[in-house]
Protein backbone atom coordinates (compact mmCIF):
# COMPACT_ATOMS: atom_id res chain seq x y z
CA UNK A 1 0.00 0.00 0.00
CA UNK A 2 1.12 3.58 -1.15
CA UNK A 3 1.07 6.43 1.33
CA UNK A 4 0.05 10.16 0.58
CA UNK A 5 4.26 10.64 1.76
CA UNK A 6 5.46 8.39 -1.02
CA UNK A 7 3.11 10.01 -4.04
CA UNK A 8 4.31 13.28 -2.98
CA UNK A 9 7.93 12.19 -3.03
CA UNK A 10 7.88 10.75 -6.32
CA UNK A 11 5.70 13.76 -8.20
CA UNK A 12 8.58 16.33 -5.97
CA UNK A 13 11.03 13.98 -7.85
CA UNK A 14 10.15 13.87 -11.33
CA UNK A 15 8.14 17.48 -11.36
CA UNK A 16 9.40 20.71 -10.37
CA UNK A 17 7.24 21.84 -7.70
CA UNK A 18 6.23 24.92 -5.78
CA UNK A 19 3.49 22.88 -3.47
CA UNK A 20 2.40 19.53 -3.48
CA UNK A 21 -0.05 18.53 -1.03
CA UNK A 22 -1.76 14.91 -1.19
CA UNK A 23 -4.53 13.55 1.35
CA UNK A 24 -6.00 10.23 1.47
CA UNK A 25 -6.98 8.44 4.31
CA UNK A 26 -7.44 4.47 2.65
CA UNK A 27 -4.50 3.71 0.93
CA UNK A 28 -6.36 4.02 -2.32
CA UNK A 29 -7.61 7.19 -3.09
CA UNK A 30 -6.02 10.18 -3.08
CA UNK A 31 -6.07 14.08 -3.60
CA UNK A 32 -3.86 15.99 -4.54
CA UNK A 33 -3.18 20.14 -4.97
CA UNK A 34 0.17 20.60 -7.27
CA UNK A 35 1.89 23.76 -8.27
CA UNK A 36 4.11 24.19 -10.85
CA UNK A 37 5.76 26.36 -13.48
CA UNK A 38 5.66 23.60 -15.67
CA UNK A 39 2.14 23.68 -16.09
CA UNK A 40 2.51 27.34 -17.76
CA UNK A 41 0.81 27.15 -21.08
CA UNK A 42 -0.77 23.72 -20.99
CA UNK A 43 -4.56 22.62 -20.44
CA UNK A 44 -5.53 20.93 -17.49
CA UNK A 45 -5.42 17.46 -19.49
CA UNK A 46 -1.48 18.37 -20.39
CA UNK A 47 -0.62 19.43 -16.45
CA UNK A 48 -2.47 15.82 -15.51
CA UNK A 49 -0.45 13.87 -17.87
CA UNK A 50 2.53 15.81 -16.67
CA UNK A 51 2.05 14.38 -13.25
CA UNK A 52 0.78 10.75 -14.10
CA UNK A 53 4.29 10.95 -15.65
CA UNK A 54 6.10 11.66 -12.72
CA UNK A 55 4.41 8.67 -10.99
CA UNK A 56 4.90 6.24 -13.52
CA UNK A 57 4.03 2.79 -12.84
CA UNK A 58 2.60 3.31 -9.41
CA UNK A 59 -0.34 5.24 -11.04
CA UNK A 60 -0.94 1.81 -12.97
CA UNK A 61 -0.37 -0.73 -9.61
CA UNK A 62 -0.66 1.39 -6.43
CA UNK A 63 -2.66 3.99 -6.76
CA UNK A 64 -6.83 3.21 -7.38
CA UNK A 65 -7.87 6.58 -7.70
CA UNK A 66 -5.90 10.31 -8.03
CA UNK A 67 -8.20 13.31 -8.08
CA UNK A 68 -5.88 16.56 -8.78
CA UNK A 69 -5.82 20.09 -8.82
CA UNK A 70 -2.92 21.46 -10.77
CA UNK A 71 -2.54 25.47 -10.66
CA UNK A 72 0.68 27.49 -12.47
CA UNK A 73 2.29 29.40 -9.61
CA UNK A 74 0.36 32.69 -10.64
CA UNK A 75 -2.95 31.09 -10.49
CA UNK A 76 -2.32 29.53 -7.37
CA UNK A 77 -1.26 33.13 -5.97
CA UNK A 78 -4.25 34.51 -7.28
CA UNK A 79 -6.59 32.17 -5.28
CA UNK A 80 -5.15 33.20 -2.22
């Protein structure tokens, strides 16, 4: 079983990352807010891909479900 701790690592690994945050409380599912500049200039479906990337083959064997949030640094400045 994959913990929030381990997702995080590998995404903060692969991804260049201002935040990542991940929750889940089963061992399954997870959620996850990510920030990066290298989401700058792609859709969401790009910055998704980006980060299913990063996590490779536990996306395919560890991980059941990943709901995300990806922001560029600006937008995630301008939510706060």
């Amino acid at each position: 079983m994959i913990t929030a701790d381990a997702i995080k690592q590998h995404i903060e690994n692969s991804l260049p990352c201002e935040l990542v945050q991940i929750d889940g409380d089963d061992g399954y599912h997870f959620q996850a807010i990510i920030v990066s500049s290298k989401f700058r200039g792609r859709r969401t479906i790009q910055q998704h891909q980006l980060v299913y990337q990063a996590l490779g083959e536990k996306m395919k064997q560890d991980i059941h479900a990943l709901s995300m949030k990806t922001y560029t640094p600006e937008e995630w400045t301008a939510r706060l």
